[in-house]
N, C-alpha and C. Protein backbone atom coordinates (compact mmCIF):
# COMPACT_ATOMS: atom_id res chain seq x y z
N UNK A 1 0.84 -1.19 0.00
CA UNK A 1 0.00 0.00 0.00
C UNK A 1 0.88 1.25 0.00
N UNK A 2 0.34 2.30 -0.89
CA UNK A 2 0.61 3.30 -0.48
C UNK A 2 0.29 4.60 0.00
N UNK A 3 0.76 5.05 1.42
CA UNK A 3 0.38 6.00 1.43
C UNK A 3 0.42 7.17 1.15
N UNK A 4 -0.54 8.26 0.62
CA UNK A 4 -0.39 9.44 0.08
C UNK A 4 -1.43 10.96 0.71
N UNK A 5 -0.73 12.08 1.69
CA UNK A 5 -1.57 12.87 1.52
C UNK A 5 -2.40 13.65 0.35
N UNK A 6 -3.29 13.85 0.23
CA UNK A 6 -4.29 14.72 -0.59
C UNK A 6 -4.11 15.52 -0.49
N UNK A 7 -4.24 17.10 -0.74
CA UNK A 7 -4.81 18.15 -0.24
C UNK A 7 -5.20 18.84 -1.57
N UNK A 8 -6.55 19.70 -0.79
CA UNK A 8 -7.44 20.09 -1.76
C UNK A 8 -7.85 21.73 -1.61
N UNK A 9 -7.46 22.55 -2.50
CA UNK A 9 -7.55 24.10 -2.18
C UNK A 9 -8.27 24.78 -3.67
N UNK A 10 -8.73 25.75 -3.57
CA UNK A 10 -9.28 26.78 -4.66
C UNK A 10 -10.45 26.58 -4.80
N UNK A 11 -11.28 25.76 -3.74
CA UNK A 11 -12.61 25.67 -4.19
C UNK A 11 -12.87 24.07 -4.30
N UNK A 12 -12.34 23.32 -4.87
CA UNK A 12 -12.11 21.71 -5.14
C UNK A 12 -12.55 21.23 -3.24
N UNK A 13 -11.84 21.60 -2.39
CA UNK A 13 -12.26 21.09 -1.06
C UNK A 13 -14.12 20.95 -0.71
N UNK A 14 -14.50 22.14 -1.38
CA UNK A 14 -16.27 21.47 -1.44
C UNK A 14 -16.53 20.86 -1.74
N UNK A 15 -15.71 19.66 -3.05
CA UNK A 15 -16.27 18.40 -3.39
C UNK A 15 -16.03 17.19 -2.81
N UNK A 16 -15.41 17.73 -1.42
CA UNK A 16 -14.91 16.56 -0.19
C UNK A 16 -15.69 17.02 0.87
N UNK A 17 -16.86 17.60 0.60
CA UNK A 17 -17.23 17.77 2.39
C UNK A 17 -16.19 19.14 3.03
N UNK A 18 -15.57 19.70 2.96
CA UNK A 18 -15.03 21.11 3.08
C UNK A 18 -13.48 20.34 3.81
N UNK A 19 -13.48 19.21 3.34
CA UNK A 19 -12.13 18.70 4.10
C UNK A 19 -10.25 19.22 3.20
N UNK A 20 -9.88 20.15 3.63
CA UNK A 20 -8.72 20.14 3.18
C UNK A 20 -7.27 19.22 2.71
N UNK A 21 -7.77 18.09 3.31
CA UNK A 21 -6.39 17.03 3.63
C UNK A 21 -7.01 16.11 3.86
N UNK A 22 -6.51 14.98 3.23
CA UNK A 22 -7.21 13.75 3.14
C UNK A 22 -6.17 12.72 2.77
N UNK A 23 -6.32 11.97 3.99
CA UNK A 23 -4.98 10.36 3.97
C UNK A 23 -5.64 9.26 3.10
N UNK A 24 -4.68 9.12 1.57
CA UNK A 24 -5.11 8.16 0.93
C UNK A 24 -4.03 6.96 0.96
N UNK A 25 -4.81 5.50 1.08
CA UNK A 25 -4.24 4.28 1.05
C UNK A 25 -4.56 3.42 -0.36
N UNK A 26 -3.17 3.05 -1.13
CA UNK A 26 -3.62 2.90 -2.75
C UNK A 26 -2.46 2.09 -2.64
N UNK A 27 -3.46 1.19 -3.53
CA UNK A 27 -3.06 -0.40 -3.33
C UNK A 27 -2.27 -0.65 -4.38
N UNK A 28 -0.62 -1.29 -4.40
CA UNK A 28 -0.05 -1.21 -5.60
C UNK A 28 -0.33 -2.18 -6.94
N UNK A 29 -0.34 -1.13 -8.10
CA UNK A 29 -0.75 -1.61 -9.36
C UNK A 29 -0.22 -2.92 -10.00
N UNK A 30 -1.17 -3.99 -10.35
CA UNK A 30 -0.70 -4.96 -10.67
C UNK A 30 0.16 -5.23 -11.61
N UNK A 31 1.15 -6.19 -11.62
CA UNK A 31 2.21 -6.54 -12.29
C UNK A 31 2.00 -7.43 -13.61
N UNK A 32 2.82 -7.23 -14.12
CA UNK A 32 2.72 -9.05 -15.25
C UNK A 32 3.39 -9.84 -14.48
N UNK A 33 2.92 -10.87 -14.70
CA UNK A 33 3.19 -12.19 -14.22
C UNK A 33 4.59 -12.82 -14.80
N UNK A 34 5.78 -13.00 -14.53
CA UNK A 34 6.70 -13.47 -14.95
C UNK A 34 6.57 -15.30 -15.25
N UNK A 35 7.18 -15.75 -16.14
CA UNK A 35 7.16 -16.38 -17.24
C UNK A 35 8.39 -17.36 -16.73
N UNK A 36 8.41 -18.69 -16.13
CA UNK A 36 9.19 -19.96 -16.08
C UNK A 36 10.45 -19.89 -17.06
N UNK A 37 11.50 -19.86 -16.68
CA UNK A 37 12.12 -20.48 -17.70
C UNK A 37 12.60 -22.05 -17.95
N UNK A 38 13.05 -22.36 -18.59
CA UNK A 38 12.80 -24.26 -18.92
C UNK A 38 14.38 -24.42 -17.87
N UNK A 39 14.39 -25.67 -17.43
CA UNK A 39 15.64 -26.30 -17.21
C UNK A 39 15.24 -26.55 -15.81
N UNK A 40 14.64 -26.92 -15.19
CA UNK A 40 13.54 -27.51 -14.25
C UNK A 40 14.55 -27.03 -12.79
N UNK A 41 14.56 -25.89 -12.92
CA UNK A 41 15.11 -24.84 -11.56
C UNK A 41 13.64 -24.71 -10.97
N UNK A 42 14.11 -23.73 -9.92
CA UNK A 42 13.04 -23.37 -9.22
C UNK A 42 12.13 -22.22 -10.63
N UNK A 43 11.02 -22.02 -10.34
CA UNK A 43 10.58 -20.78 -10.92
C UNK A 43 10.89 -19.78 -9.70
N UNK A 44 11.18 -18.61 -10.79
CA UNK A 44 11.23 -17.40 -10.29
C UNK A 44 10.79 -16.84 -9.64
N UNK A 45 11.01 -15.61 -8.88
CA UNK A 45 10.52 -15.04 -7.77
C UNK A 45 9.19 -13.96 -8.38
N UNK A 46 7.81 -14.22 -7.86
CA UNK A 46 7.02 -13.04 -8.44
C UNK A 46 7.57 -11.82 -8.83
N UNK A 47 7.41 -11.08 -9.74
CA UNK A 47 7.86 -9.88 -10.13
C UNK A 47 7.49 -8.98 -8.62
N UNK A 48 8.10 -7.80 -8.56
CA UNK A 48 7.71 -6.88 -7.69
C UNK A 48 6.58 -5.77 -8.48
N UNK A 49 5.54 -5.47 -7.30
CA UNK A 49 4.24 -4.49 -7.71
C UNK A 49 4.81 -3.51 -8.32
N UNK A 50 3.97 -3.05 -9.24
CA UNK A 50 4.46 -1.57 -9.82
C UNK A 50 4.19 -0.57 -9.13
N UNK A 51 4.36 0.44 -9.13
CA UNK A 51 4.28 1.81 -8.33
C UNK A 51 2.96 1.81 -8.11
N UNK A 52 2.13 2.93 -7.08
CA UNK A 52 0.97 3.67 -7.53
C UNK A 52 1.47 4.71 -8.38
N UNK A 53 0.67 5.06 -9.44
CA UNK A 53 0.79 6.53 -10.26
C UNK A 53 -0.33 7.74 -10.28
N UNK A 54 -0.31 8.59 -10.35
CA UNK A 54 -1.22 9.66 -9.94
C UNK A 54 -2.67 9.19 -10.87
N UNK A 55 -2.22 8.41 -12.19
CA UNK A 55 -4.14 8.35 -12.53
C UNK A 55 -4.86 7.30 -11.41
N UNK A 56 -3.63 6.48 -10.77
CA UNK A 56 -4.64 5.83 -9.97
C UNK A 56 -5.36 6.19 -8.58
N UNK A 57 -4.55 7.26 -8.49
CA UNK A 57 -4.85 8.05 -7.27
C UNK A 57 -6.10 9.25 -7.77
N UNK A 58 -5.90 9.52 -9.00
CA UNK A 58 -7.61 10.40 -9.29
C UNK A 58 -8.31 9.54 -9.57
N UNK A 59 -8.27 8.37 -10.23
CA UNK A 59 -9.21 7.15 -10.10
C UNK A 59 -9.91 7.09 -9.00
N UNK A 60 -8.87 6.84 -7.55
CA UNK A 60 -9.30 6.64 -6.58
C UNK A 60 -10.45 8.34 -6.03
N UNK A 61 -9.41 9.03 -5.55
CA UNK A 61 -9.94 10.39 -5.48
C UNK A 61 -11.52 10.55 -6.36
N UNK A 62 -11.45 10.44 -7.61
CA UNK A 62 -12.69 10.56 -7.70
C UNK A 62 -14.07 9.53 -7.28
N UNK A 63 -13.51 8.60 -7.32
CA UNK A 63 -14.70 7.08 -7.09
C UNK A 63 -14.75 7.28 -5.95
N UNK A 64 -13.43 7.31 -4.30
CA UNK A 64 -14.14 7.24 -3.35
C UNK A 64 -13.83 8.23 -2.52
N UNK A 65 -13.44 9.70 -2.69
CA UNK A 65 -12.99 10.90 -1.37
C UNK A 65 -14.24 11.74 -2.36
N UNK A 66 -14.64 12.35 -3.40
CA UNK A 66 -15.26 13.07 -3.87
C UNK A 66 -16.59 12.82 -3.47
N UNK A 67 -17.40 13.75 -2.68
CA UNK A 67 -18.70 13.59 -2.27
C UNK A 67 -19.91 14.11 -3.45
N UNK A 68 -19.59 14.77 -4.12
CA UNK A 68 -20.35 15.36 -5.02
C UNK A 68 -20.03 16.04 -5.91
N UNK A 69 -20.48 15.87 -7.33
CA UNK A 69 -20.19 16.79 -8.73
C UNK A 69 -18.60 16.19 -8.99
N UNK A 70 -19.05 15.06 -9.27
CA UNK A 70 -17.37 13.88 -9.60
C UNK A 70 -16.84 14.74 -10.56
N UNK A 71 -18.09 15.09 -11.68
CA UNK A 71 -17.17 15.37 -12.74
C UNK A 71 -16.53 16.53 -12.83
N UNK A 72 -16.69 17.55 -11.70
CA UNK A 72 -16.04 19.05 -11.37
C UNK A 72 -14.78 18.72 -11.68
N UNK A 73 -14.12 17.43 -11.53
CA UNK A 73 -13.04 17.20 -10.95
C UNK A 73 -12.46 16.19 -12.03
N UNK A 74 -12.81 14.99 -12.53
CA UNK A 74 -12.26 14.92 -13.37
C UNK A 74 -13.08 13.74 -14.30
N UNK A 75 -13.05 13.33 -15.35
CA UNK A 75 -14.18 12.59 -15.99
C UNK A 75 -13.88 11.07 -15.67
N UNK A 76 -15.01 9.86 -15.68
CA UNK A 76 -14.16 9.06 -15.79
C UNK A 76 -13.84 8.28 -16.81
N UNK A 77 -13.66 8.86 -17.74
CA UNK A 77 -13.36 8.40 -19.45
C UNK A 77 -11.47 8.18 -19.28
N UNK A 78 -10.81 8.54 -18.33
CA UNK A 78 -9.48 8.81 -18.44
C UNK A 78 -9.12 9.09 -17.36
N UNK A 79 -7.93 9.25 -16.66
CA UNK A 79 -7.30 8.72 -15.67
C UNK A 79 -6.88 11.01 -14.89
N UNK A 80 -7.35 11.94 -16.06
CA UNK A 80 -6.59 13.08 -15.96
C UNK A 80 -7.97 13.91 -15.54
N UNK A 81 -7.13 15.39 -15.10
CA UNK A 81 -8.23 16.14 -13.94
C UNK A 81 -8.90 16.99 -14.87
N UNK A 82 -9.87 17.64 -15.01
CA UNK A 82 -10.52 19.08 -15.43
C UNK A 82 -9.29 20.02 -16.07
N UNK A 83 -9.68 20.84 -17.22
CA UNK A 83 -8.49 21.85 -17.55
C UNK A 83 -8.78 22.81 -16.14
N UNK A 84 -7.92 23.54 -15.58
CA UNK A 84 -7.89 24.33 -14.45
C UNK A 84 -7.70 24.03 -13.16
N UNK A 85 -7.38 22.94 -13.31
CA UNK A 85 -6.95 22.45 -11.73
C UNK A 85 -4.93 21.92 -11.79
N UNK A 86 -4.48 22.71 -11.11
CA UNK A 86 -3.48 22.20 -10.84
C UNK A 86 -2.72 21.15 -10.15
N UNK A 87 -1.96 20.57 -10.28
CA UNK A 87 -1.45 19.20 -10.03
C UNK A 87 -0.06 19.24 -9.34
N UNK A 88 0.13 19.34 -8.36
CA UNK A 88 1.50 19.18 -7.59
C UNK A 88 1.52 18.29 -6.80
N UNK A 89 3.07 17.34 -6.93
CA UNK A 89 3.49 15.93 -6.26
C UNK A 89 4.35 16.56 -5.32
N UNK A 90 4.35 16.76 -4.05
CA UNK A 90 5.70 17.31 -3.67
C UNK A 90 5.88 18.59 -3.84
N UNK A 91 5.07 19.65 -4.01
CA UNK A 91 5.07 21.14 -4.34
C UNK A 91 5.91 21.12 -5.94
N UNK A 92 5.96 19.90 -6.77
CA UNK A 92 6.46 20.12 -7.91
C UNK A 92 5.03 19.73 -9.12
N UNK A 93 5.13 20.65 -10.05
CA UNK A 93 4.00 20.60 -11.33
C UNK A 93 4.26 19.33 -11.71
N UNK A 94 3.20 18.57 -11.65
CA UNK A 94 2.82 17.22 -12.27
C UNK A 94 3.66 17.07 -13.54
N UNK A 95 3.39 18.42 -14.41
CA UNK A 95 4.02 18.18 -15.89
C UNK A 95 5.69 17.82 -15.95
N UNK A 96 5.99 17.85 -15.21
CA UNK A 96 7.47 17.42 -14.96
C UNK A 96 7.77 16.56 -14.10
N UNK A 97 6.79 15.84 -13.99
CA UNK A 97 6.78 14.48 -13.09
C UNK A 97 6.32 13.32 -14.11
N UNK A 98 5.40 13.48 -14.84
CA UNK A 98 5.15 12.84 -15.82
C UNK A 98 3.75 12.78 -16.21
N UNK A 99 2.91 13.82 -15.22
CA UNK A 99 1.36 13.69 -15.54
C UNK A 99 0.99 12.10 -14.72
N UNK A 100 -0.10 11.66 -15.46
CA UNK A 100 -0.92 10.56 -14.93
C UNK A 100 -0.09 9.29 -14.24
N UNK A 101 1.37 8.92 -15.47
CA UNK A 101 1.98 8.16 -15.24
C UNK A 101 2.76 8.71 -13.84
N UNK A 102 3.01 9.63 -13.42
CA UNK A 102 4.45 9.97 -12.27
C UNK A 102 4.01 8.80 -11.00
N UNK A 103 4.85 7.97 -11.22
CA UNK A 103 4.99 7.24 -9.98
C UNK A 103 4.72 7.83 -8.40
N UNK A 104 4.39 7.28 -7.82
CA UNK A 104 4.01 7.78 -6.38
C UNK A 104 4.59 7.27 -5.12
N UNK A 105 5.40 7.52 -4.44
CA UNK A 105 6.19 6.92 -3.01
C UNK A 105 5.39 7.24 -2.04
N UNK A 106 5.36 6.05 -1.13
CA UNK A 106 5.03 6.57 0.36
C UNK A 106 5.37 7.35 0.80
N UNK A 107 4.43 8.35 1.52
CA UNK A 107 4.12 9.69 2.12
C UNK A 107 4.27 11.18 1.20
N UNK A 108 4.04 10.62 -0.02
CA UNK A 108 3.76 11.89 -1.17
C UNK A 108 2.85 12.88 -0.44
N UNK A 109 2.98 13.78 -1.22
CA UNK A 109 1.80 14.75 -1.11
C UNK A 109 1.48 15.67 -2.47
N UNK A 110 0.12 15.27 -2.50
CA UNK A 110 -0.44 15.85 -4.10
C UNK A 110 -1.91 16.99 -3.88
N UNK A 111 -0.98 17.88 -4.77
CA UNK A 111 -2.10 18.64 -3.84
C UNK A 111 -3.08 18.74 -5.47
N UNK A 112 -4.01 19.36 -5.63
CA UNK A 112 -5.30 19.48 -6.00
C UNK A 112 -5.79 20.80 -6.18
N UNK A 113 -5.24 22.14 -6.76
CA UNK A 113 -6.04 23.23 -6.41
C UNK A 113 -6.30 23.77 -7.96
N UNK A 114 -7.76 24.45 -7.56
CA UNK A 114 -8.61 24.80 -8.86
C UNK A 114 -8.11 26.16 -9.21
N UNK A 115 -7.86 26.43 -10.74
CA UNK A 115 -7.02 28.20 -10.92
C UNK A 115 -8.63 28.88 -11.23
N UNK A 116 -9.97 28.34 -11.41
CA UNK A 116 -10.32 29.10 -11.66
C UNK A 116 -11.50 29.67 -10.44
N UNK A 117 -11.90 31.04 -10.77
CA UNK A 117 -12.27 31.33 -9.45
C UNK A 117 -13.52 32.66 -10.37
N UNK A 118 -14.99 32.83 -9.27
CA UNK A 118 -15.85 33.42 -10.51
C UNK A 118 -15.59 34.35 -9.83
N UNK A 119 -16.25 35.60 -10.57
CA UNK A 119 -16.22 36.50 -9.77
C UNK A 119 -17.01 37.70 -10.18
């Protein structure tokens, strides 16, 4: 498992119940199955889990922390958020992490905040 803080600012925190910070537990992404080789050794050791990556964490985020208006936030046709919401792993822009794919370590922090604002 991994764990990852949330946090949610610019307006986006109303679609959690007004909760700012939110402890997510995300279960690591399944592997391929490694493949015997012949010569009647032992088989191999299961591969190791793949990372969590941030679409699985808005996957998650949206299916189960979002209380209402899922799609404010992001569709579920695809793994990526609304245009206008910003994406930081670590106080660093997603886009230089890798977007959906950026791998995720225990005790990340991804924050969530919306640029747009009415007025």
């Amino acid at each position: 498992m991994t764990r990852v803080t949330v946090r949610f600012a610019g307006g986006l925190e109303l679609l959690v119940g007004g909760r700012k910070r939110v402890d997510v537990h995300l279960p690591p992404a399944p592997s391929a199955t490694a493949v015997g080789v012949g010569g009647g050794g032992a088989p191999p050791p299961p591969p190791a889990p793949a990372p969590a990556v941030v679409g699985d964490l808005i996957a998650h985020v949206r299916a189960e922390v979002i209380t209402e208006r899922h799609d404010a936030f992001a569709t579920a046709a695809d793994a990526g958020v609304r245009p206008g919401i910003l994406v930081l792993i670590n106080d660093v822009d997603w886009e230089l992490e890798g977007t959906t794919a950026a791998a995720l370590a225990d005790g990340d922090v991804v924050s969530f905040i919306s640029t747009l604002h009415g007025g």
